[in-house]
N, C-alpha and C. Protein backbone atom coordinates (compact mmCIF):
# COMPACT_ATOMS: atom_id res chain seq x y z
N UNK A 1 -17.18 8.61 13.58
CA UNK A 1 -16.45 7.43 13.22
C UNK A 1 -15.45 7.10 14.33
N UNK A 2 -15.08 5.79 15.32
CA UNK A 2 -14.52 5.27 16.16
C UNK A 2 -13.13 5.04 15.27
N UNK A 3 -12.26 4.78 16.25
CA UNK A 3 -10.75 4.31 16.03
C UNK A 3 -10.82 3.09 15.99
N UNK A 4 -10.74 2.44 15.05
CA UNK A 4 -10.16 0.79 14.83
C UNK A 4 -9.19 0.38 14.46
N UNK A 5 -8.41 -0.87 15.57
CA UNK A 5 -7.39 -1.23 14.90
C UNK A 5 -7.43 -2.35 15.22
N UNK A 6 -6.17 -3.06 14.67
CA UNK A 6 -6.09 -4.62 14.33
C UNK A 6 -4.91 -5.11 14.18
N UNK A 7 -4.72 -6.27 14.75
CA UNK A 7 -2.81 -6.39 15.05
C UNK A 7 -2.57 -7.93 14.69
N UNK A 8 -1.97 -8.18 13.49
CA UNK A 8 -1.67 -9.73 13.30
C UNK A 8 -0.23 -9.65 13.30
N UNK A 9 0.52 -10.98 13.35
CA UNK A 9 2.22 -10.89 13.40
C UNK A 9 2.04 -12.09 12.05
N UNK A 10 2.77 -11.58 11.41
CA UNK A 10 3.30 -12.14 10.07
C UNK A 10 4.88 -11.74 10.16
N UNK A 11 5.48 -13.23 10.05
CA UNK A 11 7.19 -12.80 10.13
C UNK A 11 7.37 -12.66 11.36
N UNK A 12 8.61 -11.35 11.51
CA UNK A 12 9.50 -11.14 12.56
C UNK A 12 8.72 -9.76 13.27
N UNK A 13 7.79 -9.20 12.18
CA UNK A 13 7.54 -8.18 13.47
C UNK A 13 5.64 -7.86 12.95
N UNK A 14 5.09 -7.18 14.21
CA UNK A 14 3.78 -7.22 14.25
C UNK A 14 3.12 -6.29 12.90
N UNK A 15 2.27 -6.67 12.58
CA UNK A 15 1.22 -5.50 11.47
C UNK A 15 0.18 -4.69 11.80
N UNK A 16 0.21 -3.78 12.14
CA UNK A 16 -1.38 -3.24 12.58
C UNK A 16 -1.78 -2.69 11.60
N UNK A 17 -3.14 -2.43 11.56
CA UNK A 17 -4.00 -1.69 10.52
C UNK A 17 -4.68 -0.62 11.58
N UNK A 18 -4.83 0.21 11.01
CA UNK A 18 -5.62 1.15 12.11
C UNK A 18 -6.55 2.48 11.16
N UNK A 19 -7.71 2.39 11.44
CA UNK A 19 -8.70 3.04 10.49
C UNK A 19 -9.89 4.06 11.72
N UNK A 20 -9.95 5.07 11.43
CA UNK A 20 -11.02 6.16 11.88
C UNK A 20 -10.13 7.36 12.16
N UNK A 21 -8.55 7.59 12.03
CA UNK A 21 -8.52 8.27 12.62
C UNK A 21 -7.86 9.47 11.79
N UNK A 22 -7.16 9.15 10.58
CA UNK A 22 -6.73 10.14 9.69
C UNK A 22 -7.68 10.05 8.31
N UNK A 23 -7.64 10.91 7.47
CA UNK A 23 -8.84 11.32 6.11
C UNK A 23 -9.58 10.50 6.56
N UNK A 24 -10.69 11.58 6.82
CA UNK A 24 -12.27 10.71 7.33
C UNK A 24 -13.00 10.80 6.58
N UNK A 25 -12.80 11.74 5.53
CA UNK A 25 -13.21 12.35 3.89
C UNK A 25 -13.03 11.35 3.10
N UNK A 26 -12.31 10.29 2.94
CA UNK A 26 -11.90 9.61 1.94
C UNK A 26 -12.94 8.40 2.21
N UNK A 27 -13.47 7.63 0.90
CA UNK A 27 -14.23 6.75 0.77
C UNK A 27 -14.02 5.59 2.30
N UNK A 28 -12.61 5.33 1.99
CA UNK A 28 -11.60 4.48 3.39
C UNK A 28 -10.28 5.35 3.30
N UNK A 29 -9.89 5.06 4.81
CA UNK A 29 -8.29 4.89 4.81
C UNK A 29 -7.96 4.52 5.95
N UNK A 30 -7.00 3.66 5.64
CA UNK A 30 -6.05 3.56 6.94
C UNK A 30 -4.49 3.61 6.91
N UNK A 31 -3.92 3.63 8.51
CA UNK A 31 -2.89 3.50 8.31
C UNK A 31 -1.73 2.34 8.99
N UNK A 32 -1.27 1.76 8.31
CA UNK A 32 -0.46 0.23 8.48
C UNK A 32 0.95 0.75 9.09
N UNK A 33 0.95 -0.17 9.66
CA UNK A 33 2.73 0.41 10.81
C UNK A 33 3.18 -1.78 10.75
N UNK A 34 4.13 -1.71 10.42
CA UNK A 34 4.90 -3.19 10.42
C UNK A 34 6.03 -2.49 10.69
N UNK A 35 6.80 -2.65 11.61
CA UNK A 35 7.94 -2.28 12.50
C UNK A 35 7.87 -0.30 12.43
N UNK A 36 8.88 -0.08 12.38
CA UNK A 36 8.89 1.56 12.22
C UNK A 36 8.60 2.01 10.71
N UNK A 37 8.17 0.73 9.89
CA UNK A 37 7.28 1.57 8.50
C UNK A 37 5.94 1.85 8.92
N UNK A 38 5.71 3.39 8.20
CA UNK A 38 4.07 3.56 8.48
C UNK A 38 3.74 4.21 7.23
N UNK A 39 2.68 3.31 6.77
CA UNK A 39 2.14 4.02 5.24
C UNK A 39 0.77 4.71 5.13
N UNK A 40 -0.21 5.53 5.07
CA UNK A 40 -0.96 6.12 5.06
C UNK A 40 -1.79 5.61 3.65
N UNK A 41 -2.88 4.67 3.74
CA UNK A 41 -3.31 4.41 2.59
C UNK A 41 -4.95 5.11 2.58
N UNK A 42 -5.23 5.69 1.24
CA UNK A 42 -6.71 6.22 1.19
C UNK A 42 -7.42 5.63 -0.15
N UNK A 43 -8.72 5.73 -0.12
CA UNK A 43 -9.51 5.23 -1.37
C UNK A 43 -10.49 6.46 -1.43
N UNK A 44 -10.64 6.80 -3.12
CA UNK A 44 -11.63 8.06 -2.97
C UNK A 44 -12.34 7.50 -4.38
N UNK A 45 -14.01 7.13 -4.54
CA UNK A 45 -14.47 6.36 -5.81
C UNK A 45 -15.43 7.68 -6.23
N UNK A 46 -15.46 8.34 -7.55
CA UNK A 46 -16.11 9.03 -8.21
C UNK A 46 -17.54 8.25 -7.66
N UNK A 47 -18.82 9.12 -7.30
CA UNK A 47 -20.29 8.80 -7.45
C UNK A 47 -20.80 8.32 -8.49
N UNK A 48 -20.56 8.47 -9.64
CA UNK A 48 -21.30 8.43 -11.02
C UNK A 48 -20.06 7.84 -12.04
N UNK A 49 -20.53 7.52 -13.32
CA UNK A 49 -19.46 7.21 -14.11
C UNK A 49 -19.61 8.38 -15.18
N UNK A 50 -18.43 8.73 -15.73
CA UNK A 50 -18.58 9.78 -17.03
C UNK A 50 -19.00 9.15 -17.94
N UNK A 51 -19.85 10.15 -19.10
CA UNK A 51 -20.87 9.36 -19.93
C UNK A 51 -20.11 8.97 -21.31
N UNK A 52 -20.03 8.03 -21.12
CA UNK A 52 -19.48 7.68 -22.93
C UNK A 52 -18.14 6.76 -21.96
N UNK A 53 -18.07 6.08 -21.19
CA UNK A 53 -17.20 5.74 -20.13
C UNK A 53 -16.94 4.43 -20.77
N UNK A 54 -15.74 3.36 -21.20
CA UNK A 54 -16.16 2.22 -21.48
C UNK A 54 -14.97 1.28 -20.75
N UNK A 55 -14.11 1.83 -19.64
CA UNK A 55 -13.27 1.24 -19.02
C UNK A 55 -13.21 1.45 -17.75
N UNK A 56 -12.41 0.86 -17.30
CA UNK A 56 -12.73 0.97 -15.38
C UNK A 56 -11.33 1.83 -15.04
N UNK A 57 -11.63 2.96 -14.83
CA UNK A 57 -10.16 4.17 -14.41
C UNK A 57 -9.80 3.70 -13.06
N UNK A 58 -8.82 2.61 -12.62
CA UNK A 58 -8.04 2.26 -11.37
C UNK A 58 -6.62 3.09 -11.57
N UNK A 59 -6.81 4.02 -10.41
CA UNK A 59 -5.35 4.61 -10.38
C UNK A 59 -4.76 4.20 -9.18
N UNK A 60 -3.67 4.12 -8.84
CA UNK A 60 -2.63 3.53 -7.96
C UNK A 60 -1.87 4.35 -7.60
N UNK A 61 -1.03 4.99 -6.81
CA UNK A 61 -0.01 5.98 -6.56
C UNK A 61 0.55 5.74 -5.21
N UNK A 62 1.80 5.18 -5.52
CA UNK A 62 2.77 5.07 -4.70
C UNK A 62 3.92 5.75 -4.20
N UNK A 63 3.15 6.72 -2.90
CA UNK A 63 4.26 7.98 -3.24
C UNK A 63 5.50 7.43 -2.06
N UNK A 64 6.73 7.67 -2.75
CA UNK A 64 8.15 7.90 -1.79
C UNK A 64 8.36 9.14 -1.16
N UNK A 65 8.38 9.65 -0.27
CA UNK A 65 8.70 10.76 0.25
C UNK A 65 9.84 10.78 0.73
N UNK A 66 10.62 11.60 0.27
CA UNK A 66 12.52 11.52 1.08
C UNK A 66 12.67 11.81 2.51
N UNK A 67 11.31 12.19 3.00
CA UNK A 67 11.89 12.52 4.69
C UNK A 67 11.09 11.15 5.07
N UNK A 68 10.74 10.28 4.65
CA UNK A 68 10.16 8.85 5.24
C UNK A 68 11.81 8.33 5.66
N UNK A 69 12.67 8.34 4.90
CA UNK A 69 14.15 7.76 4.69
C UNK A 69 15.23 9.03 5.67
N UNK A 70 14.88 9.97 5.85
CA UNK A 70 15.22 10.95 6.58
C UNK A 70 16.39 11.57 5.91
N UNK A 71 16.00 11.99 4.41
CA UNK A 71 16.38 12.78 3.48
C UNK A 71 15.89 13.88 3.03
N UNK A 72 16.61 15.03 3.44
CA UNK A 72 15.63 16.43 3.28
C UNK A 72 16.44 16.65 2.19
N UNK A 73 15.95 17.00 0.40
CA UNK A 73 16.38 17.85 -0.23
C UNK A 73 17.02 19.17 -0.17
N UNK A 74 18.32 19.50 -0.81
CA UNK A 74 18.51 20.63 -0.30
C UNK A 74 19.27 21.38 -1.94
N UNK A 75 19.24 22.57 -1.89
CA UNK A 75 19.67 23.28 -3.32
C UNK A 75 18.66 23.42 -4.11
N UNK A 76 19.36 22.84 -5.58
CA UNK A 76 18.34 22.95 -6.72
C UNK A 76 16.52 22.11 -6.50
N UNK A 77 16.87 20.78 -6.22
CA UNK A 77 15.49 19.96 -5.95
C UNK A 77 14.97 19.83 -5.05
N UNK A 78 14.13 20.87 -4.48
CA UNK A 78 13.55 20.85 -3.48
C UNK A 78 12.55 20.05 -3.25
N UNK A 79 11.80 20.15 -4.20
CA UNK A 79 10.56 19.37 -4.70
C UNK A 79 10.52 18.14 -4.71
N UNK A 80 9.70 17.01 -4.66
CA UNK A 80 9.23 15.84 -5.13
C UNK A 80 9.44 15.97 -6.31
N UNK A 81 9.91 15.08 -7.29
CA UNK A 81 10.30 14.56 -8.74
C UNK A 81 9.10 13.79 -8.90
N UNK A 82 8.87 13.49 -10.20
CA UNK A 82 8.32 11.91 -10.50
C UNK A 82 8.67 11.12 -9.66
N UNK A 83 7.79 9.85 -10.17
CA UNK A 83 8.08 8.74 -9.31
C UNK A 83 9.13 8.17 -9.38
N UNK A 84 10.00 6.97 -8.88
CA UNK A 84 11.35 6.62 -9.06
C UNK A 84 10.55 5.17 -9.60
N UNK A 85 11.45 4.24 -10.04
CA UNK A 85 11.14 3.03 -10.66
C UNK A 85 10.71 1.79 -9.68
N UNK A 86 10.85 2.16 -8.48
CA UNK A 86 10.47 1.26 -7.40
C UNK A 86 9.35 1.38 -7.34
N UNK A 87 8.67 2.86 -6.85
CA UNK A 87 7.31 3.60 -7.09
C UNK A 87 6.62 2.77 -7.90
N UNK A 88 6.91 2.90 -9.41
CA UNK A 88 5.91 2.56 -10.22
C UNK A 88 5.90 1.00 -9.83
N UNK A 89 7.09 0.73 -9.72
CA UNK A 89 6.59 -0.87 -10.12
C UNK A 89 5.73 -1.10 -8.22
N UNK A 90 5.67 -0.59 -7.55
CA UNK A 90 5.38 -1.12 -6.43
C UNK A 90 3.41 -0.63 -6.89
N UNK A 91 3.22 0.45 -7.25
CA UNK A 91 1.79 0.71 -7.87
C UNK A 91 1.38 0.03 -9.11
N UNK A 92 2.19 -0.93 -9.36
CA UNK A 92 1.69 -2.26 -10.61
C UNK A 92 1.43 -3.24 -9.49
N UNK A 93 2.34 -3.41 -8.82
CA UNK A 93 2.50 -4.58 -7.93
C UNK A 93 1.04 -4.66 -6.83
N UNK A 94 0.45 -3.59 -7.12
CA UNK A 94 -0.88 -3.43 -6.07
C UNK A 94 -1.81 -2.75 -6.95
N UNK A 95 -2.11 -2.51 -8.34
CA UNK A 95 -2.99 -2.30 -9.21
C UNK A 95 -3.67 -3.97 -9.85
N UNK A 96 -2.30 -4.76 -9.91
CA UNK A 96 -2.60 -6.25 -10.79
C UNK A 96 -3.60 -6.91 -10.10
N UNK A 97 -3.25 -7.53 -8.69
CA UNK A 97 -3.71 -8.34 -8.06
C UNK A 97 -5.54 -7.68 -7.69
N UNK A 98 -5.49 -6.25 -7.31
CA UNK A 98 -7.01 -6.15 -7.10
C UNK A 98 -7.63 -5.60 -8.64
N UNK A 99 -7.19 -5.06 -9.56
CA UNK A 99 -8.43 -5.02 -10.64
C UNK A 99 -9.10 -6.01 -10.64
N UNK A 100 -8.53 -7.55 -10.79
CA UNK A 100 -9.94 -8.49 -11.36
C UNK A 100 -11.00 -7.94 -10.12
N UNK A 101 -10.67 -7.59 -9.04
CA UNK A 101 -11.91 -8.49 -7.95
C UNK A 101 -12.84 -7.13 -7.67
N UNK A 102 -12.53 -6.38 -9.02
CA UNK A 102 -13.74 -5.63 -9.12
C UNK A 102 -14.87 -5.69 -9.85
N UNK A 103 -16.15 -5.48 -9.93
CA UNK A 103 -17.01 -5.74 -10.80
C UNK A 103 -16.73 -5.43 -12.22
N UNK A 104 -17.44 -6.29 -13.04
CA UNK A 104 -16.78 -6.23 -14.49
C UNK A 104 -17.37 -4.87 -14.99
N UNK A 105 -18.85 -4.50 -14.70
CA UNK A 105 -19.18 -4.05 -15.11
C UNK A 105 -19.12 -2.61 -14.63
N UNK A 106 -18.27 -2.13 -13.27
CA UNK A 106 -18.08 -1.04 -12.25
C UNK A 106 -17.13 -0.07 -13.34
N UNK A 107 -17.60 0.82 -13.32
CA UNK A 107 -17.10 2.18 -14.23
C UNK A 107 -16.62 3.51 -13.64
N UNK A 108 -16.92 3.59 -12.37
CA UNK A 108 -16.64 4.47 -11.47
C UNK A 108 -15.03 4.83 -11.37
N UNK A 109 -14.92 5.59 -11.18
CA UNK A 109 -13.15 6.63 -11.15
C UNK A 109 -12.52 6.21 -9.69
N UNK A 110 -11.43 5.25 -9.40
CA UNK A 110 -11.22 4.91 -8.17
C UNK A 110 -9.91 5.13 -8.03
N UNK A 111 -9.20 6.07 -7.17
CA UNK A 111 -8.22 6.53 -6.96
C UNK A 111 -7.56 5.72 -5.22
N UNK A 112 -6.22 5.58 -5.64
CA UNK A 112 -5.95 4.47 -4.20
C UNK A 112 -4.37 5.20 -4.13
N UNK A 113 -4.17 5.72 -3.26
CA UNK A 113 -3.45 7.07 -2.67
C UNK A 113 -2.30 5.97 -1.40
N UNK A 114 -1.17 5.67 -1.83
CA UNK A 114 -0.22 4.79 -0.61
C UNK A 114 1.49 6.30 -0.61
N UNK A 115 0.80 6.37 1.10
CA UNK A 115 1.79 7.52 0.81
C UNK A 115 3.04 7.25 2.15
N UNK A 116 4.26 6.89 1.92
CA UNK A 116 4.85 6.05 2.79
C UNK A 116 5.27 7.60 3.74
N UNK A 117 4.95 7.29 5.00
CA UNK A 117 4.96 8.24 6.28
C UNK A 117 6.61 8.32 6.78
N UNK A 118 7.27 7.10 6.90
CA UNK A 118 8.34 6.13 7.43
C UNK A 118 8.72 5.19 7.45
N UNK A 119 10.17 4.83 7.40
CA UNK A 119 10.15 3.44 6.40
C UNK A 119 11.39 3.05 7.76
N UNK A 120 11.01 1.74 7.68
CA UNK A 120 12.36 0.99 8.77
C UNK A 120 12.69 0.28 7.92
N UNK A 121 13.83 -0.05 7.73
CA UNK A 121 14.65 -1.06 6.09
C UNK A 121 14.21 -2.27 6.31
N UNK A 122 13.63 -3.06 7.66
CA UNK A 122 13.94 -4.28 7.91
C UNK A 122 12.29 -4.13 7.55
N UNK A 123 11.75 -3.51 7.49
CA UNK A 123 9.94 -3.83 7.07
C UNK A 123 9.54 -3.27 6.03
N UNK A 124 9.38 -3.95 4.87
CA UNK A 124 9.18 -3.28 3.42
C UNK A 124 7.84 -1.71 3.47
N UNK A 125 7.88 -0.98 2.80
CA UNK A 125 6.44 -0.50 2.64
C UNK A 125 5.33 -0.90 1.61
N UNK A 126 6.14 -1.50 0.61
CA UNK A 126 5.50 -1.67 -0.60
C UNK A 126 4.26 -2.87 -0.21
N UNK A 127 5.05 -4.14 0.89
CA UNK A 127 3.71 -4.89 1.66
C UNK A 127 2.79 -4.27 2.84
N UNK A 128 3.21 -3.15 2.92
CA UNK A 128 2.44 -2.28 3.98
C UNK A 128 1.02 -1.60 3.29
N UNK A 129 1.89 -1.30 2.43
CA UNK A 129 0.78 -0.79 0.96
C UNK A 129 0.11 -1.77 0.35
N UNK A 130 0.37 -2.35 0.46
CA UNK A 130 -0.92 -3.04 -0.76
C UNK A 130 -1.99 -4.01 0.62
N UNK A 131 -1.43 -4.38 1.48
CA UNK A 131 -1.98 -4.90 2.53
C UNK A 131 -3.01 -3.46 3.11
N UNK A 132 -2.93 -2.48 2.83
CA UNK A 132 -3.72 -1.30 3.38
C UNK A 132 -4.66 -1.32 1.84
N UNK A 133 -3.80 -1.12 0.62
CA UNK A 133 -5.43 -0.88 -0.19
C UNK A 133 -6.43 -2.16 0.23
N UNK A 134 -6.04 -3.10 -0.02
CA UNK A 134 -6.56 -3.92 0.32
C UNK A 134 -7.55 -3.90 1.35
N UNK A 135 -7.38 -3.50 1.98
CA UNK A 135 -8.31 -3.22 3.76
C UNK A 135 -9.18 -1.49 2.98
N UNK A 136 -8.38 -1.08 3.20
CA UNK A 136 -9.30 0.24 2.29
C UNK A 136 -10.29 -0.08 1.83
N UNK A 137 -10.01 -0.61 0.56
CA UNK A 137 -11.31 -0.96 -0.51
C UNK A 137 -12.17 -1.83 0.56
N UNK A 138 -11.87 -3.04 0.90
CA UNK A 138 -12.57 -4.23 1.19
C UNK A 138 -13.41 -3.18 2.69
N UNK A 139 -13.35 -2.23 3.09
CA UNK A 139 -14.49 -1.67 4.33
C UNK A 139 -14.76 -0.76 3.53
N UNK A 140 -14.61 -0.01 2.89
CA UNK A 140 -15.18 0.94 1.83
C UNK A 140 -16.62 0.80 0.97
N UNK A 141 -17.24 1.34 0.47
CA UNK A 141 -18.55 0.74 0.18
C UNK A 141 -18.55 0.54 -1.27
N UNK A 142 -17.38 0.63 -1.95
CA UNK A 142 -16.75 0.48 -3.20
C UNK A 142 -16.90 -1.35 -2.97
N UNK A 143 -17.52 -1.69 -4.37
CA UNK A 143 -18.03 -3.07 -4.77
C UNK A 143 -16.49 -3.84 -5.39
N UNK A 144 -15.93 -4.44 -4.21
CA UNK A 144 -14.97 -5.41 -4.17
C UNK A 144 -14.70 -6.76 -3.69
N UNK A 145 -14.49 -7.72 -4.44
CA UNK A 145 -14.45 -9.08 -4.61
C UNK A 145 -13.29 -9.37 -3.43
N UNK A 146 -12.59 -8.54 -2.50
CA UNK A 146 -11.25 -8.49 -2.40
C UNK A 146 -11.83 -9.17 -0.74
N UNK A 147 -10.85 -9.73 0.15
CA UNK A 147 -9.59 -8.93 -0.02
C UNK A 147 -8.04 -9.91 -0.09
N UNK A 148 -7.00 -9.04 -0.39
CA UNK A 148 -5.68 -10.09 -0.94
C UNK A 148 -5.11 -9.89 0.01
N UNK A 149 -3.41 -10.37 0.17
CA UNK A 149 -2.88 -10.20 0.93
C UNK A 149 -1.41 -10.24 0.06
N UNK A 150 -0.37 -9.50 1.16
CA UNK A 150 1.18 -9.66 0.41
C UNK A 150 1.99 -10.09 1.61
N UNK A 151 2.89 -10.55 1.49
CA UNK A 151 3.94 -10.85 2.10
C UNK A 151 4.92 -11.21 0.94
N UNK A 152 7.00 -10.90 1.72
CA UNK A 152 8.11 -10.99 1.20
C UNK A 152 8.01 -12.27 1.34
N UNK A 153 8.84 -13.46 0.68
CA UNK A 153 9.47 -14.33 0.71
C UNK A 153 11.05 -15.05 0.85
N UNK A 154 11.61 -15.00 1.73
CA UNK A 154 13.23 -15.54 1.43
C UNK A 154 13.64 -16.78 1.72
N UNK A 155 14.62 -17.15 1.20
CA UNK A 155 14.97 -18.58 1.60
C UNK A 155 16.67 -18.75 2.51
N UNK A 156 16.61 -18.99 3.32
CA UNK A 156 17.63 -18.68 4.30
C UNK A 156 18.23 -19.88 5.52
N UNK A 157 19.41 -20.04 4.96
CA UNK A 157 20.16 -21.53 5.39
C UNK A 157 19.09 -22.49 5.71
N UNK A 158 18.40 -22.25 4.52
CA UNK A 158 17.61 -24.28 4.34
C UNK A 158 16.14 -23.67 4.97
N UNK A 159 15.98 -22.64 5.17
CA UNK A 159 14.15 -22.09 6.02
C UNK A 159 13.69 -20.88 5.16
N UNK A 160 12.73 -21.33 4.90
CA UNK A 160 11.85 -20.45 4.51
C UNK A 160 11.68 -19.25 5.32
N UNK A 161 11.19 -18.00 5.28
CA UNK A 161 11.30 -16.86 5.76
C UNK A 161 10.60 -16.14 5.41
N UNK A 162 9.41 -15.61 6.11
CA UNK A 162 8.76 -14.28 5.95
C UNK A 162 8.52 -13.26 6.32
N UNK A 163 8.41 -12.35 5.63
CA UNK A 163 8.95 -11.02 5.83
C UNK A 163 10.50 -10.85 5.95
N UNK A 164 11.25 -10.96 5.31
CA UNK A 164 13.15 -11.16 5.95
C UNK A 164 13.46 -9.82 6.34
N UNK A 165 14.28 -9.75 7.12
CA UNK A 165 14.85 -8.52 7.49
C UNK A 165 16.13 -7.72 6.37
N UNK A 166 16.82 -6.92 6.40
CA UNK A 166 17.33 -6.64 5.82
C UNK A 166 18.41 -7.47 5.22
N UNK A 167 19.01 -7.99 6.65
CA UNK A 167 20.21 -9.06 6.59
C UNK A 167 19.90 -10.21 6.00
N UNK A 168 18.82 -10.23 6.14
CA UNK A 168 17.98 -11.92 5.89
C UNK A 168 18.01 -12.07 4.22
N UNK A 169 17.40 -10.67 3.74
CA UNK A 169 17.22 -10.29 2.15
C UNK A 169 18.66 -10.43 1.36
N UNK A 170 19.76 -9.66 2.15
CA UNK A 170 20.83 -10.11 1.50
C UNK A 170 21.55 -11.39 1.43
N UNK A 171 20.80 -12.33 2.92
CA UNK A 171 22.00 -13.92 2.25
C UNK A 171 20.54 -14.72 1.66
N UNK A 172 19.43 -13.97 1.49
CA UNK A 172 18.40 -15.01 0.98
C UNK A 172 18.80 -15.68 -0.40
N UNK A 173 18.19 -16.73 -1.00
CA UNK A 173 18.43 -17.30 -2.04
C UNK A 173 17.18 -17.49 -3.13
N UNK A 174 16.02 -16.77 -2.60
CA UNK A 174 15.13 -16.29 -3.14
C UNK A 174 14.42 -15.04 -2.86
N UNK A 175 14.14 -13.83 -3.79
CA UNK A 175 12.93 -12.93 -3.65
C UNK A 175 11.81 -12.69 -3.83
């Protein structure tokens, strides 16, 4: 499998996608870098469906890691916790938009793994992530209607704005 990548500018700073070169095991993956965020996204689809199966198992997992933020636990919690409430809602926020554009009738077990590497404040991960399942699934041989896209929105002294930076997010007048 070759190294591919791909570089569009949306907003203030560039997006790459880049696929062949980490989990080569996984159905897809790649990994998305928009300023100094880099998220590691993978797709892994069960072969077969379990028998007596009558729903489509889409799992989502949006992991935060504290050394992405350059927070090393120290004392009692060493460990990863549950998810925090950003987490989940950021693995709704990228479960909603691709279920429909899967086959109605697809039963298969599809697990979609967004595991944030490094985060720069001024470049979200949560659009890093879903812009990677997205690319995942859609080269993957997993039967998808897709593919979507995300971008932030702000509104900022009278201009529209995408992707805003940090500063931008706080005098915006929309999120």
């Amino acid at each position: 499998m070759s190294i591919h990548s791909v570089e569009c500018n949306v907003g203030t700073n560039p997006i790459t996608i880049e696929t062949g070169k980490m989990a080569r095991l996984a159905d897809g993956a790649v990994v998305v870098r928009s300023g100094d965020t880099v998220v590691l996204v993978t797709v892994v689809s069960a072969t077969k469906v379990k028998e007596g199966q009558t729903f489509f198992p889409l799992s989502v997992d949006f992991e935060e890691k504290l050394y992405a933020v350059g927070r090393i636990p120290g004392s009692f919690m060493r460990r990863e916790g549950r998810p925090s409430l950003p987490a989940v809602l950021a693995s709704r926020l990228i479960d909603r938009p691709m279920r429909p554009l899967f086959p109605y009738d697809f039963r298969n077990d599809v697990c979609i793994q967004c595991t944030v590497m490094s985060v720069d404040y001024d470049c979200s991960p949560e659009v890093a992530a879903m812009i990677g399942a997205s690319a995942c699934v859609s080269y993957s041989e997993i039967p998808f209607a897709g593919p979507i896209g995300c971008l932030e929105v702000g509104y900022v002294d009278g201009q529209i704005v995408m992707n805003p930076t940090n500063e931008q997010k706080h005098n915006s007048q929309l999120d």
